[in-house]
Structure formats: structure tokens, C-alpha cells
N, C-alpha and C. Protein backbone atom coordinates (compact mmCIF):
# COMPACT_ATOMS: atom_id res chain seq x y z
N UNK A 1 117.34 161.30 43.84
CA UNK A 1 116.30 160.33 43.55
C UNK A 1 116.57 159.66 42.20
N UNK A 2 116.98 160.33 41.38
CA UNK A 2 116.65 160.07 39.82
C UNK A 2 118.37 158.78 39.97
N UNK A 3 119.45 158.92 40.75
CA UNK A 3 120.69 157.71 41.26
C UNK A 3 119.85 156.53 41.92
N UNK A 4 118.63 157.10 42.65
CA UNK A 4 118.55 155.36 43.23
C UNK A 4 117.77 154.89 42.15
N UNK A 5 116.88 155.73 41.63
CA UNK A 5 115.66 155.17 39.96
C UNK A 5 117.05 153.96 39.61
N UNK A 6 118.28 155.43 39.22
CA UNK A 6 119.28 154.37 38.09
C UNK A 6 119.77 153.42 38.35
N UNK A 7 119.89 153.07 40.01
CA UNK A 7 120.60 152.08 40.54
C UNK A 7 119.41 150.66 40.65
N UNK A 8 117.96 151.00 40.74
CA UNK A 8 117.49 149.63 40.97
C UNK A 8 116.95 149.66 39.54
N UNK A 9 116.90 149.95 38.16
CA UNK A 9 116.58 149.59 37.20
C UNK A 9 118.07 148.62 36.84
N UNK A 10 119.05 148.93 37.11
CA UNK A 10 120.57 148.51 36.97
C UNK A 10 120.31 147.15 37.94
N UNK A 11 119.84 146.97 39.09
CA UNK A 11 119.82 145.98 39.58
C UNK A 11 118.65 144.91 39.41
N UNK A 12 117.91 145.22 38.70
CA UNK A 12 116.69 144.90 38.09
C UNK A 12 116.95 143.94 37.15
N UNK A 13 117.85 144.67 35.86
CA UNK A 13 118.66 144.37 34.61
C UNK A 13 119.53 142.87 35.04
N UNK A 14 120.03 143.06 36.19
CA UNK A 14 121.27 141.87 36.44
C UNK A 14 119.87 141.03 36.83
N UNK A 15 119.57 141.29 37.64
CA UNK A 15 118.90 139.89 38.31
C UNK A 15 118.10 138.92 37.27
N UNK A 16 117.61 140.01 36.45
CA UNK A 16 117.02 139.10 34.86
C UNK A 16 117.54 138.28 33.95
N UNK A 17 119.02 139.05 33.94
CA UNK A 17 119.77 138.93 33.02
C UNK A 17 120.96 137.35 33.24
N UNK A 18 121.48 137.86 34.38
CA UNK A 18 122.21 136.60 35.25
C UNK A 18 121.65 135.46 36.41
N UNK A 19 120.41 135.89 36.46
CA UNK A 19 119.79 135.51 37.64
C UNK A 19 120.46 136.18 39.04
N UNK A 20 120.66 137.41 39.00
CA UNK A 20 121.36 138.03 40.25
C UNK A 20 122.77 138.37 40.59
N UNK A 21 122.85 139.68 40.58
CA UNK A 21 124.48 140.11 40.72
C UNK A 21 125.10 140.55 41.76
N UNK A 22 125.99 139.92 41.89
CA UNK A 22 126.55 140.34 43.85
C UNK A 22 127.40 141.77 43.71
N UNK A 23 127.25 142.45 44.46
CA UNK A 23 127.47 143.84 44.62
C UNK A 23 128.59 143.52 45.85
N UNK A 24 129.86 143.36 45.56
CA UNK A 24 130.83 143.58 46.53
C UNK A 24 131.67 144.85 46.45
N UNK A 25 132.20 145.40 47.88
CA UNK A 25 132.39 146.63 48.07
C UNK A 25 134.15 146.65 48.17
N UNK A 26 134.86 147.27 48.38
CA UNK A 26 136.08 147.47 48.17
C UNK A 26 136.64 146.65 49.07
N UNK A 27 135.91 147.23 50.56
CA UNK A 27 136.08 146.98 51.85
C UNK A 27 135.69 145.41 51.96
N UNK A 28 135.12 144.68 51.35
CA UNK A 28 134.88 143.34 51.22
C UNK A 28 135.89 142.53 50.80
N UNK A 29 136.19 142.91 49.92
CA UNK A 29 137.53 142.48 48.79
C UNK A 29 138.81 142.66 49.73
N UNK A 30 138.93 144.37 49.92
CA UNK A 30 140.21 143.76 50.70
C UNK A 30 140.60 143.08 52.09
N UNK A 31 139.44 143.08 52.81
CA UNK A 31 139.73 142.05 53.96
C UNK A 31 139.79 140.35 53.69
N UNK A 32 139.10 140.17 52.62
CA UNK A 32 138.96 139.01 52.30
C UNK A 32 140.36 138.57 51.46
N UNK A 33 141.44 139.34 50.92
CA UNK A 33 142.65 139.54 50.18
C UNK A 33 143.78 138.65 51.45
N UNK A 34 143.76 140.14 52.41
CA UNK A 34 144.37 139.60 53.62
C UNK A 34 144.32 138.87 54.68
N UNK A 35 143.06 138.50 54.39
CA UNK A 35 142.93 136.74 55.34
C UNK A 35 143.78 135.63 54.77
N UNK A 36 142.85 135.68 53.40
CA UNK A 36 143.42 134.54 52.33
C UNK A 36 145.17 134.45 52.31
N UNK A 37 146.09 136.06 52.64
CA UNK A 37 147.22 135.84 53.03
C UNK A 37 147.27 135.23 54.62
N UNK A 38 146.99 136.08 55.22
CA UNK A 38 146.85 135.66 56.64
C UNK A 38 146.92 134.01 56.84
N UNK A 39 145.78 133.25 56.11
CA UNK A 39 145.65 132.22 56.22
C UNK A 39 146.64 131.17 55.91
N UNK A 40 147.34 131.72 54.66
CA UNK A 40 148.11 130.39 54.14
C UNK A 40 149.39 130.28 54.85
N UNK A 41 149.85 128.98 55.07
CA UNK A 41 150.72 128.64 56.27
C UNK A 41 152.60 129.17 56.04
N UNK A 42 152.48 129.52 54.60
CA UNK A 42 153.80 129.66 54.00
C UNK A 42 153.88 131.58 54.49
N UNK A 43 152.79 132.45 53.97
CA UNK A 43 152.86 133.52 54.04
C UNK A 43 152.06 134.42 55.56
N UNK A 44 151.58 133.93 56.07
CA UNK A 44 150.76 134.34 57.17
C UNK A 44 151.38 134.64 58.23
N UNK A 45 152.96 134.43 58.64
CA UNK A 45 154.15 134.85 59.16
C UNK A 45 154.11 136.38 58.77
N UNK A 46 153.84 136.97 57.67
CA UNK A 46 154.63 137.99 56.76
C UNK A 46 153.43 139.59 56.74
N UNK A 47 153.92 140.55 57.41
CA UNK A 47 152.83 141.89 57.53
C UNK A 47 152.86 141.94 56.17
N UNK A 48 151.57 141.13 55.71
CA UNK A 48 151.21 141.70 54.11
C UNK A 48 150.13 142.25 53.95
N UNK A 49 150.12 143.57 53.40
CA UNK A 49 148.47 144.33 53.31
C UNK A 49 148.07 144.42 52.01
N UNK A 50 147.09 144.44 51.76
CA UNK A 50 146.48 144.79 50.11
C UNK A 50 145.32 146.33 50.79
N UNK A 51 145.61 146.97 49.87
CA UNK A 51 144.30 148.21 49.17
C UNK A 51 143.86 147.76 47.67
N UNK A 52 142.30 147.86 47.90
CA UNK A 52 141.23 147.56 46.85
C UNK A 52 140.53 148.81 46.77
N UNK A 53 140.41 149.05 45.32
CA UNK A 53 139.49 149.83 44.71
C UNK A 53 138.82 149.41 43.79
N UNK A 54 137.53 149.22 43.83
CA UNK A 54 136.71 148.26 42.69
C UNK A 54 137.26 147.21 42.32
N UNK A 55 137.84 146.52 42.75
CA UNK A 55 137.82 145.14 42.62
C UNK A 55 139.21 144.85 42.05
N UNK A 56 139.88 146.48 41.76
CA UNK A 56 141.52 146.61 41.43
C UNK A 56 142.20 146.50 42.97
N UNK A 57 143.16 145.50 43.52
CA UNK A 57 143.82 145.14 44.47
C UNK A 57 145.47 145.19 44.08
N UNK A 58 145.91 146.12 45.64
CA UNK A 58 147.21 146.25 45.23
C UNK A 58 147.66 145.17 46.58
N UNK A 59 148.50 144.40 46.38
CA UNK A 59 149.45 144.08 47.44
C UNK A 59 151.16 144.83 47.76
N UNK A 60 150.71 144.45 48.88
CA UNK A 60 152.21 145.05 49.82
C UNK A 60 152.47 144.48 50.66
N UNK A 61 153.82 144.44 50.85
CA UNK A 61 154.73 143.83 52.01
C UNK A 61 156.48 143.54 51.79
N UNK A 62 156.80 142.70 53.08
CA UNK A 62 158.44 141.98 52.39
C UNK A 62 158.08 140.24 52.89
N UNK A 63 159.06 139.98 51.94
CA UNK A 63 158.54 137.99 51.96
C UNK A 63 160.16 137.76 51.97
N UNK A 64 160.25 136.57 52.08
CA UNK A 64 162.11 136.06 52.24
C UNK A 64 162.41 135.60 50.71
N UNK A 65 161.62 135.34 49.86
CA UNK A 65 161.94 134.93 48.65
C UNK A 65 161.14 135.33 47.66
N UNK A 66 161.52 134.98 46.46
CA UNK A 66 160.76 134.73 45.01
C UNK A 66 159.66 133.52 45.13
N UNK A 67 159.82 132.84 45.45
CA UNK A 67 158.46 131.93 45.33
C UNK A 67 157.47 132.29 46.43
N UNK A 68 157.93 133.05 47.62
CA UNK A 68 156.52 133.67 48.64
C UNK A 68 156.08 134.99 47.62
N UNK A 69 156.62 135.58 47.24
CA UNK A 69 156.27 136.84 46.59
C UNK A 69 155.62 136.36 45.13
N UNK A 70 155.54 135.36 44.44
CA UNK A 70 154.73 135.20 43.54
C UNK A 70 153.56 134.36 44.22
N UNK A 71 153.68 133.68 45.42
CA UNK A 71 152.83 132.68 45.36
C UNK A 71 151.50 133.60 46.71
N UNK A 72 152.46 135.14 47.14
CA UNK A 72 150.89 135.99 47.46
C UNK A 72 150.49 136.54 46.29
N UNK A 73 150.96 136.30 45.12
CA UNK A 73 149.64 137.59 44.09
C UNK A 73 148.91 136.01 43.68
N UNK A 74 149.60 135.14 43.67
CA UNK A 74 148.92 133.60 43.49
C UNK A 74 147.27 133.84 44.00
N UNK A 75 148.19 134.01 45.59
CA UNK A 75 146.69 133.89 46.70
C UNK A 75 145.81 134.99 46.07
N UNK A 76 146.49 136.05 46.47
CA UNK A 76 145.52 137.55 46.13
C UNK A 76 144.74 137.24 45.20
N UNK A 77 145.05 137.08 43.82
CA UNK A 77 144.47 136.70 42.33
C UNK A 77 143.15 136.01 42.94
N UNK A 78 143.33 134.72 43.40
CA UNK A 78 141.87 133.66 44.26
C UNK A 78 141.02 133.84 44.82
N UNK A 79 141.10 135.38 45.07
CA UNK A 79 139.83 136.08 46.14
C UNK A 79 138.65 136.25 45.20
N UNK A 80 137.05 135.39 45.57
CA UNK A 80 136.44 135.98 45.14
C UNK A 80 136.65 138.02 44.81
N UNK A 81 136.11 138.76 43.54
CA UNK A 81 135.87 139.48 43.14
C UNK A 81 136.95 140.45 43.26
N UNK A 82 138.06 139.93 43.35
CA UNK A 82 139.28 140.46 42.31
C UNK A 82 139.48 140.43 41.06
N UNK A 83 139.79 142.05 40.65
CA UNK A 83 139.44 142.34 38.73
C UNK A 83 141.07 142.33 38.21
N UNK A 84 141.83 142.88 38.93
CA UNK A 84 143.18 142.94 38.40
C UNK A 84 144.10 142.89 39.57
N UNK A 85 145.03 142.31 39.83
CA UNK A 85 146.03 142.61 40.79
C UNK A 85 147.71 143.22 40.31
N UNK A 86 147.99 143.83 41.26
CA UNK A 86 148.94 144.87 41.23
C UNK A 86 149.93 143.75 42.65
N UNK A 87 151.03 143.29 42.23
CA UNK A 87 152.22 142.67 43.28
C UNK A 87 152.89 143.56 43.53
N UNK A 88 152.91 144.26 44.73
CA UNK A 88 154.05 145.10 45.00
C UNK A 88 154.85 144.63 46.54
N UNK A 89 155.04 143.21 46.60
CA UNK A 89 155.66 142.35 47.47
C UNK A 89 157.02 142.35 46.89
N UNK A 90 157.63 142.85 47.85
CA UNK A 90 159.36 143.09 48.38
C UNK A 90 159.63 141.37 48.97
N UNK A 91 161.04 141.16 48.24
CA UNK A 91 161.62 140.43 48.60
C UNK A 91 163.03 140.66 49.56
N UNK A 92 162.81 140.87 50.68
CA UNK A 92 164.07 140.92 51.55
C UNK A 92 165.38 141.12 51.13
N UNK A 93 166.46 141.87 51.32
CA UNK A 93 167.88 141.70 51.03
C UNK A 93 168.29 140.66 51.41
């Protein structure tokens, strides 16, 4: 009891403070990571996955070059409520 007290005085605080704070979940972040790859027409060819933990996102995969492999932490980085990203996109032999 005394976690949910702390959690809606905490959500209480934002809504005053910012006019309202969005509470996104890991599982939000990272599907929304791998669409945003999914989506773009250069990389969406390419099995690229990301894992999110609080808003820390790792990417993974293999891409054919240096400019696909910078230009998914590009994408990744653009996702609403990504805090730090981690590129761990392989570039092909």
C-alpha cells in the first residue's frame, strides 16, 4: 500500500509540475524502436532487433554497410522515449 501512496503522490507531483508525465514501459519503447527500423525503406530488409530497459535501448543485427549501421542508431535515437542508445549493428564481411 504505502508503493501505490508513493506512486500517485509521484504522479500527482508531475502532473502539477509539467502539466502531465507519460509513463512509457520498456515494452513500448522497444516495439516502437523496431518498427521505426522495420519501417524505413533502406533498413527494413535487415532482421534488426532492439532490447529496452527504461528507456536504455540496445540495437542488434547485420546491415551491408557503414552508413545502414549508423543510420539504424540514427533511427533508434528518434523513438519517442529513448534515454541512451547502445549500436550493436554488425556490418557484414
Amino acid at each position: 500500500m504505502k508503493n501505490v501512496k508513493q506512486l500517485l503522490v509521484a504522479a500527482l507531483a508531475c502532473s502539477a509540475l509539467l502539466g502531465g508525465c507519460a509513463i512509457v514501459d520498456s515494452n513500448d519503447i522497444n516495439k516502437r524502436v523496431e518498427a521505426a527500423l522495420k519501417s524505413d525503406p533502406e533498413l527494413g530488409k535487415f532482421p534488426l532487433k532492439a532490447t529496452t530497459e527504461y528507456g536504455h535501448v540496445t540495437i542488434s543485427g547485420t546491415v551491408n554497410n557503414e552508413w545502414q549501421q549508423f543510420k539504424a542508431g540514427q533511427v533508434a535515437k528518434g523513438v519517442e522515449g529513448v534515454k541512451t542508445l547502445k549500436n550493436n549493428v554488425k556490418v557484414a564481411d
